[in-house]
Protein backbone atom coordinates (compact mmCIF):
# COMPACT_ATOMS: atom_id res chain seq x y z
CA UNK A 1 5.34 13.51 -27.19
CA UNK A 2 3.62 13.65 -23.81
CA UNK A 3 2.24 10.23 -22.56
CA UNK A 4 -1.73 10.44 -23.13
CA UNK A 5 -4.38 7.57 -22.71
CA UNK A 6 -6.68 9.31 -24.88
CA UNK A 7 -9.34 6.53 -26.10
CA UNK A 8 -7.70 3.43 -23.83
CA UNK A 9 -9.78 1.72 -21.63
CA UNK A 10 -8.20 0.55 -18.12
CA UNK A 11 -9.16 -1.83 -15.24
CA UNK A 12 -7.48 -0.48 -11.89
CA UNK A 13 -8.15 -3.45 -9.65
CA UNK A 14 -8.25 -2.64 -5.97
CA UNK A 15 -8.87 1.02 -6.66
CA UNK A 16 -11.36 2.20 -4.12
CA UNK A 17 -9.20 3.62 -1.73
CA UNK A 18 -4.74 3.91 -1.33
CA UNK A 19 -2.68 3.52 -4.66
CA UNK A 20 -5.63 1.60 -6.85
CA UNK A 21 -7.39 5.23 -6.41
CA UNK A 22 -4.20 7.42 -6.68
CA UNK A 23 -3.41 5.17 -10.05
CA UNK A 24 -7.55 5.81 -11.70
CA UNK A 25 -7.22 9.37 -10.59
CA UNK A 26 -3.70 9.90 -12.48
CA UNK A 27 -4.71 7.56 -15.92
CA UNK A 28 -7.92 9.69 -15.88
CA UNK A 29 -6.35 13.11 -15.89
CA UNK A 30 -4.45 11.46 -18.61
CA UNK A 31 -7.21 10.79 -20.78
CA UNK A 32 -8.42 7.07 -20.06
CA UNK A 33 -11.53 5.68 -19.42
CA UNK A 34 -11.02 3.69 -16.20
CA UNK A 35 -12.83 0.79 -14.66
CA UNK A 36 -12.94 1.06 -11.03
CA UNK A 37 -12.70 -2.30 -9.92
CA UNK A 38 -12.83 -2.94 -5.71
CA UNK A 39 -14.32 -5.01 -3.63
CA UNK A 40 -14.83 -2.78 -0.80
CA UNK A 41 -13.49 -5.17 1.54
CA UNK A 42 -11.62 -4.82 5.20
CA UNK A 43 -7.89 -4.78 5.24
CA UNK A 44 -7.88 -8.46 5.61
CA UNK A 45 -10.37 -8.93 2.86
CA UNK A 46 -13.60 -9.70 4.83
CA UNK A 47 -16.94 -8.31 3.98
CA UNK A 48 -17.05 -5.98 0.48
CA UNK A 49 -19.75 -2.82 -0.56
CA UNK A 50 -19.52 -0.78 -3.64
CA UNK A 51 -19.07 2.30 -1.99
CA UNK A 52 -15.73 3.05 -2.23
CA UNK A 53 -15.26 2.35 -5.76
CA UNK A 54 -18.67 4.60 -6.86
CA UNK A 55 -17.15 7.10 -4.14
CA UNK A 56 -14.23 7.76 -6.88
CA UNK A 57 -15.96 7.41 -10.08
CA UNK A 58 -17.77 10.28 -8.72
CA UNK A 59 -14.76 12.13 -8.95
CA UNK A 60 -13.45 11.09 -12.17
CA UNK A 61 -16.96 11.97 -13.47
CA UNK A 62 -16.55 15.79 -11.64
CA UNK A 63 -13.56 16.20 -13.11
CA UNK A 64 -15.16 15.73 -16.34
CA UNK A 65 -13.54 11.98 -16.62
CA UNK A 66 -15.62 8.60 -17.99
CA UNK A 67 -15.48 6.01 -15.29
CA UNK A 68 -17.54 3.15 -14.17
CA UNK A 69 -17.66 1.01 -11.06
CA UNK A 70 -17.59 -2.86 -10.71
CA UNK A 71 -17.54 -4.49 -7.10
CA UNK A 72 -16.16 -8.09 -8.13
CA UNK A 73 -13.58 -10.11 -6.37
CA UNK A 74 -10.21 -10.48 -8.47
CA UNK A 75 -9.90 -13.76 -6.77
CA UNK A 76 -13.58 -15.10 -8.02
CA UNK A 77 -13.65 -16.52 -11.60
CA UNK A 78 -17.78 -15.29 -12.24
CA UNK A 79 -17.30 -12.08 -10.68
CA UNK A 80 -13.69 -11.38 -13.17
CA UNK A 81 -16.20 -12.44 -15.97
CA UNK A 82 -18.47 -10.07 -14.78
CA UNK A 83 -15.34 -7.22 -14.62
CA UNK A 84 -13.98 -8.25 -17.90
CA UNK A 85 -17.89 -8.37 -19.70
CA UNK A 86 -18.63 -4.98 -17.94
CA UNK A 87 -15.97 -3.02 -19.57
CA UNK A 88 -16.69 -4.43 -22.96
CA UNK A 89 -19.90 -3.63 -22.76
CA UNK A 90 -19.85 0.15 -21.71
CA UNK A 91 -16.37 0.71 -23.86
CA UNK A 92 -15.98 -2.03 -26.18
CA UNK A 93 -12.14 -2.68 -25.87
CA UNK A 94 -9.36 -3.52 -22.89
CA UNK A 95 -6.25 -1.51 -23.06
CA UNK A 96 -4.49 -2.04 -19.66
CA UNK A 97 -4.80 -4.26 -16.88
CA UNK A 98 -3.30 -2.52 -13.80
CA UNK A 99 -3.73 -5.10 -11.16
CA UNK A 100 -3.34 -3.36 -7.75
CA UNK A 101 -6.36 -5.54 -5.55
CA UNK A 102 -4.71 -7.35 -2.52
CA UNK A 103 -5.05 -7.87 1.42
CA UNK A 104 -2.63 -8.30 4.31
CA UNK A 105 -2.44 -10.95 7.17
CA UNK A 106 0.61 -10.25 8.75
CA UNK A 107 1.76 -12.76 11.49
CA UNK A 108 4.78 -14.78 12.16
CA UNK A 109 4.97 -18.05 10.23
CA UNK A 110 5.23 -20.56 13.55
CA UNK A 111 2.06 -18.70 14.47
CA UNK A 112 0.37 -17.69 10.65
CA UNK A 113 -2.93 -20.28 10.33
CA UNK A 114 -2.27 -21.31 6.53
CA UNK A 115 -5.65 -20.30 5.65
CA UNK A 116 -4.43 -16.96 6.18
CA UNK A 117 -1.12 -17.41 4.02
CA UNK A 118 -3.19 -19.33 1.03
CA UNK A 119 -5.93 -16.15 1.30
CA UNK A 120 -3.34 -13.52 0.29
CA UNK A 121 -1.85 -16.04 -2.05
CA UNK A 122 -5.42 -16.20 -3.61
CA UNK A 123 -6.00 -12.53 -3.60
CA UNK A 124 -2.47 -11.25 -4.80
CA UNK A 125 -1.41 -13.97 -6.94
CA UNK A 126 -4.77 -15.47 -8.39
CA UNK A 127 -6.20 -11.95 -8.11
CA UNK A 128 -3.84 -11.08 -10.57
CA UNK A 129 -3.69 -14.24 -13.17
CA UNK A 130 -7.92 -14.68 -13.35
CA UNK A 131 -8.19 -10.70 -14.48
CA UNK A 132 -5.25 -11.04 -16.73
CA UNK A 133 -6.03 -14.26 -18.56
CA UNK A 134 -9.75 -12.76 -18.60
CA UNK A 135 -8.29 -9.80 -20.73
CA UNK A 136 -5.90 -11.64 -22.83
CA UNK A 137 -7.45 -12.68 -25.80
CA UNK A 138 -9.21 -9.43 -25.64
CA UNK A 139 -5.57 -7.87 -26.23
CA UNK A 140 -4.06 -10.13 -28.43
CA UNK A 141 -6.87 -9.86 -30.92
CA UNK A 142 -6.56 -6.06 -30.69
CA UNK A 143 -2.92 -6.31 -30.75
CA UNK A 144 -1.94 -4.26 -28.19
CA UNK A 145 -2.04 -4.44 -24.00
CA UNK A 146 -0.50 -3.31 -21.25
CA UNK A 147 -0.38 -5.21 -18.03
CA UNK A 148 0.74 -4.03 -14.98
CA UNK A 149 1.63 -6.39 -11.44
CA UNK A 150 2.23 -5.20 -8.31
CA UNK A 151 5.08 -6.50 -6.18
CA UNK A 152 6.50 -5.35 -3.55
CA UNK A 153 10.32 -4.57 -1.29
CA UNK A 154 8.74 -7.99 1.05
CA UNK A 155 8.92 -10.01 -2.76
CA UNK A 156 11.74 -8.93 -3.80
CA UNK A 157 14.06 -8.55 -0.33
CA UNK A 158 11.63 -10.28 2.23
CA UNK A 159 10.01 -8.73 5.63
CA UNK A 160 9.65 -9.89 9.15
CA UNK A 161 6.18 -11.65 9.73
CA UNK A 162 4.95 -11.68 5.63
CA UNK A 163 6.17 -14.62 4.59
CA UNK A 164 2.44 -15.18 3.21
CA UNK A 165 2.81 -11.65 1.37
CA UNK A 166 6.61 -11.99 0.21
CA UNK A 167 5.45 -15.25 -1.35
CA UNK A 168 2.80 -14.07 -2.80
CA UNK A 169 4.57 -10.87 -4.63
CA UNK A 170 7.44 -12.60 -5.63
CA UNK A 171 5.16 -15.20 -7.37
CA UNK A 172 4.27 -12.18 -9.36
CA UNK A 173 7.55 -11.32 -10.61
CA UNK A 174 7.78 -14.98 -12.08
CA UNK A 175 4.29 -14.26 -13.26
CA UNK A 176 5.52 -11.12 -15.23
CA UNK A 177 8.95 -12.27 -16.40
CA UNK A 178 7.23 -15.25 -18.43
CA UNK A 179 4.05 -13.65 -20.03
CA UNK A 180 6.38 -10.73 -21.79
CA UNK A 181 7.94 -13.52 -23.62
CA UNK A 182 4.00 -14.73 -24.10
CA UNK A 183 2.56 -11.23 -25.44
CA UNK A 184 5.72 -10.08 -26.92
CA UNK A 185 4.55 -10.50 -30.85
CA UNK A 186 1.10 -9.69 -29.83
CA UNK A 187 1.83 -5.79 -28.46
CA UNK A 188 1.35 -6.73 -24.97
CA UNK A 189 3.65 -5.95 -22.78
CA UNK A 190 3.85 -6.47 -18.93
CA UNK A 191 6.02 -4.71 -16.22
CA UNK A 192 5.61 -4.55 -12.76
CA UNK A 193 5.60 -1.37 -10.21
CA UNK A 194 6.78 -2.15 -6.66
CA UNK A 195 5.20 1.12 -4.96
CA UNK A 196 6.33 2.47 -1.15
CA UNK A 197 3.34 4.63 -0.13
CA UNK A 198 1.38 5.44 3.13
CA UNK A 199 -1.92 3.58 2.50
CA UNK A 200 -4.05 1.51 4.81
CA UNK A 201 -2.12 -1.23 4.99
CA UNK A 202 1.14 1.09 6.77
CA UNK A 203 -0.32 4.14 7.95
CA UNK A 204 -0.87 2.84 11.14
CA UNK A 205 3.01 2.48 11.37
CA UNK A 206 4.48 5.07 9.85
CA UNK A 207 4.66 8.88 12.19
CA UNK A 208 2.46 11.94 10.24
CA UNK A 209 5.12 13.72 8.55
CA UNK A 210 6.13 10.50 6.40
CA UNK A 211 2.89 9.83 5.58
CA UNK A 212 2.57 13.08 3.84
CA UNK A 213 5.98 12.24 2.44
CA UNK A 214 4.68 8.84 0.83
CA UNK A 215 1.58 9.95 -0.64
CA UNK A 216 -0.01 7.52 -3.22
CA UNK A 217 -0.41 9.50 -6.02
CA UNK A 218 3.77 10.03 -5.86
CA UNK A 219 3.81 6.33 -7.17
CA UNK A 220 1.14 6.62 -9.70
CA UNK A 221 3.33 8.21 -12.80
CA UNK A 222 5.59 5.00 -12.46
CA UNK A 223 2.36 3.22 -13.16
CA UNK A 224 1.29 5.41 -16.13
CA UNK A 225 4.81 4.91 -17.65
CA UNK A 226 4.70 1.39 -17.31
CA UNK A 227 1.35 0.99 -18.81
CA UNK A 228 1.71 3.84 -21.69
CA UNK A 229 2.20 2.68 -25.67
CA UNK A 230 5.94 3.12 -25.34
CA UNK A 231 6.40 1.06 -22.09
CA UNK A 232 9.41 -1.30 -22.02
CA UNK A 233 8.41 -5.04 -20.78
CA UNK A 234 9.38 -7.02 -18.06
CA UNK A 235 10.50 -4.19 -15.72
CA UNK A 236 10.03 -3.60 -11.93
CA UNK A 237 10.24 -0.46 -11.80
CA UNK A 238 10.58 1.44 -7.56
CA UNK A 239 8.86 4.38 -6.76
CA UNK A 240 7.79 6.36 -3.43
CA UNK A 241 7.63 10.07 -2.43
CA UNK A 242 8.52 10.77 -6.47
CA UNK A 243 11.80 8.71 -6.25
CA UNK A 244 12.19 5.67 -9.13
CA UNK A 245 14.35 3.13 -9.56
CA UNK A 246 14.47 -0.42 -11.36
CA UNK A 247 15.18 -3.69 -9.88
CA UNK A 248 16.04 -6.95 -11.19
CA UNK A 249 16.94 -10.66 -10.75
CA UNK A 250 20.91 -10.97 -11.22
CA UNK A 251 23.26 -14.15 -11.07
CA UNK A 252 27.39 -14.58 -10.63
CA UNK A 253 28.94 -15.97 -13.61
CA UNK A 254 29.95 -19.02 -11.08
CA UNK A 255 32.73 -21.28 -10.84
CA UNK A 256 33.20 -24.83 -12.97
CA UNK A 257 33.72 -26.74 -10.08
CA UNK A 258 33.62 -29.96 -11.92
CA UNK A 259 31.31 -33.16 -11.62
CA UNK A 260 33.13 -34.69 -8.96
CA UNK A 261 32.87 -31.53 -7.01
CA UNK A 262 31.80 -31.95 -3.53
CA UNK A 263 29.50 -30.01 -0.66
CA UNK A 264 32.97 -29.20 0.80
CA UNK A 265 34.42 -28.00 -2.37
CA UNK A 266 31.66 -25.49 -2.69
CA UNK A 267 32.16 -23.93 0.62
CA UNK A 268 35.79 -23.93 -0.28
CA UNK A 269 34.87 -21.71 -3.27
CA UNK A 270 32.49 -19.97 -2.47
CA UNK A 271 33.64 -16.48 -2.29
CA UNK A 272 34.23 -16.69 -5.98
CA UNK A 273 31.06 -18.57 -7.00
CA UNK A 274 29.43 -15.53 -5.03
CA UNK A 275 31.12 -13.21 -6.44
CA UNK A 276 28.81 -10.42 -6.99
CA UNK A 277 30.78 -7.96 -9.04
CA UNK A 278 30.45 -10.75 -11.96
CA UNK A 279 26.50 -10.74 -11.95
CA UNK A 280 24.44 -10.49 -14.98
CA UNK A 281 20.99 -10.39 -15.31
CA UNK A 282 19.25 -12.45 -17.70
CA UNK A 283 15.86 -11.85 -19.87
CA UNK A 284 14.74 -15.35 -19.72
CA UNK A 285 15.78 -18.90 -18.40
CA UNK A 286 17.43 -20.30 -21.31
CA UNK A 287 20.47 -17.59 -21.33
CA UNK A 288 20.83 -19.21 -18.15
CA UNK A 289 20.93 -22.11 -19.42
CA UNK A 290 23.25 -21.42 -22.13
CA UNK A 291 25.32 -20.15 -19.66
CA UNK A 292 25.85 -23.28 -17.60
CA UNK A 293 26.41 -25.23 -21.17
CA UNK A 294 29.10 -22.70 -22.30
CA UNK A 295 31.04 -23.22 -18.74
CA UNK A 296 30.84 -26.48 -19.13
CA UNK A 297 33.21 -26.12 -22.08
CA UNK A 298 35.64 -24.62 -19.74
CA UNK A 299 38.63 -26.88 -17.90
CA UNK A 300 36.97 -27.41 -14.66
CA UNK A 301 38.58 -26.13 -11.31
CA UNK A 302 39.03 -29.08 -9.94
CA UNK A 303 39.77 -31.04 -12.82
């Protein structure tokens, strides 16, 4: 059966312009009611207007859509209240959460001023957590939510001059990974998309002919997928220019070294204790656990 959103209610956050518009547009054409949530701030998150975000309810609305706009900050705890009370009023439920708002302030670390690094912490981390623990009672006590986090290939594989950004969306994978085990027996599940598109924040260094190539709206079905009623939980799931792929978090299955097992006897093993075609990927911290325990077990090494 073809993925519909028929009668679910979504907050896009962040979608007045790039990939927050691309994903409204797409969830609307799929039958949603969407909350267009933006600031209407600059690219490094100074000054805000409602604009953008009326700009495309308008065309949800012409397309013969339901859509409303809301100007808050994700990263202000009245103006999330305000988001969370605004949808509830106008549609009286929260389906999905697809938190897309953040900013960039790309610099060097020996030359990034910490206010900048903590203000795209604030927006892409915080901006995240205050809209989703604003919805979450809302979906437990309906018993059933979708969330959806964005991360991105600088938090997962790092970047040159984002180590402000690469913290920040790698927090967000931690953030994910621990609230599916959280909404599991509620019906909420939580995935994140990790998008490559031409938007504001690269345009200006990528040539014509791959912007047209990494359109925004190419990443948007990996959004609808992860926030649809048959979703799987606690996936990143890749996408640009209508290619997808999932990532994860693996680990070697290591070496029992011993306790008496020195600095030097690590580097002395460590081909096999990085031995990458033994990796397994875990679904939460105590397999990883369990893992260490059951080595244990083992006759060590170096014994």
């Amino acid at each position: 059966m073809a993925i519909s959103f028929q009668d679910r209610v979504v907050i896009v956050t962040g979608a007045g312009g790039g990939l927050g518009r691309a994903h409204a547009l797409h969830l609307a054409r799929l039958g949603a009611k969407v909350v267009i949530n933006d600031l209407g701030g600059s690219l490094d998150g100074s000054g805000g207007n409602s604009a953008a975000a009326e700009s495309v309810v308008a065309e949800i609305v012409a397309a013969g859509g339901s859509a409303i706009a809301n100007g808050a900050s994700v990263s202000d705890d009245a103006g999330v209240a305000h988001l969370v009370k605004q949808t509830m009023d106008a549609y009286g439920r929260i389906d999905v959460l697809v938190a897309n708002a953040g900013i960039l302030r790309d610099k060097s670390f020996g030359k990034m001023e910490l206010k900048d690094f903590a203000a795209v912490v604030d927006v892409h981390l915080m901006g995240t957590v205050k809209p989703a623990k604003a919805v979450w009672e809302i979906m437990k006590a309906q018993g059933y939510g979708r969330i959806v986090v964005t991360t991105s290939s600088t938090g997962l594989y790092g970047n040159f001059g984002q180590t402000n950004y690469g913290a920040a969306k790698a927090s967000l994978v931690g953030f994910m990974q621990s609230l599916k085990l959280e909404g599991a027996k509620d019906n909420i599940k939580v995935n994140a998309v990790c998008p490559v598109a031409a938007t504001r924040m690269t345009q200006a260094l990528l040539p014509p002919a791959i912007i047209e190539m990494l359109k925004p709206e190419f990443v948007s079905p990996a959004v609808a997928y992860l926030a649809s009623e048959d979703a799987p939980t606690g996936m990143i799931l890749t996408a640009a220019a209508g290619v997808f792929a999932a990532a994860r978090m693996v680990e070697t299955d290591g070496v029992n070294l011993g306790h008496g097992a020195t600095a030097d006897d690590i580097a002395a093993h460590f081909a096999q204790i990085a031995d990458w075609e033994s990796t397994k990927h875990y679904s939460q911290g105590g397999e990883q656990s369990a893992k260490f325990l059951a080595r244990t077990q083992e006759k060590p090494l170096l014994g």
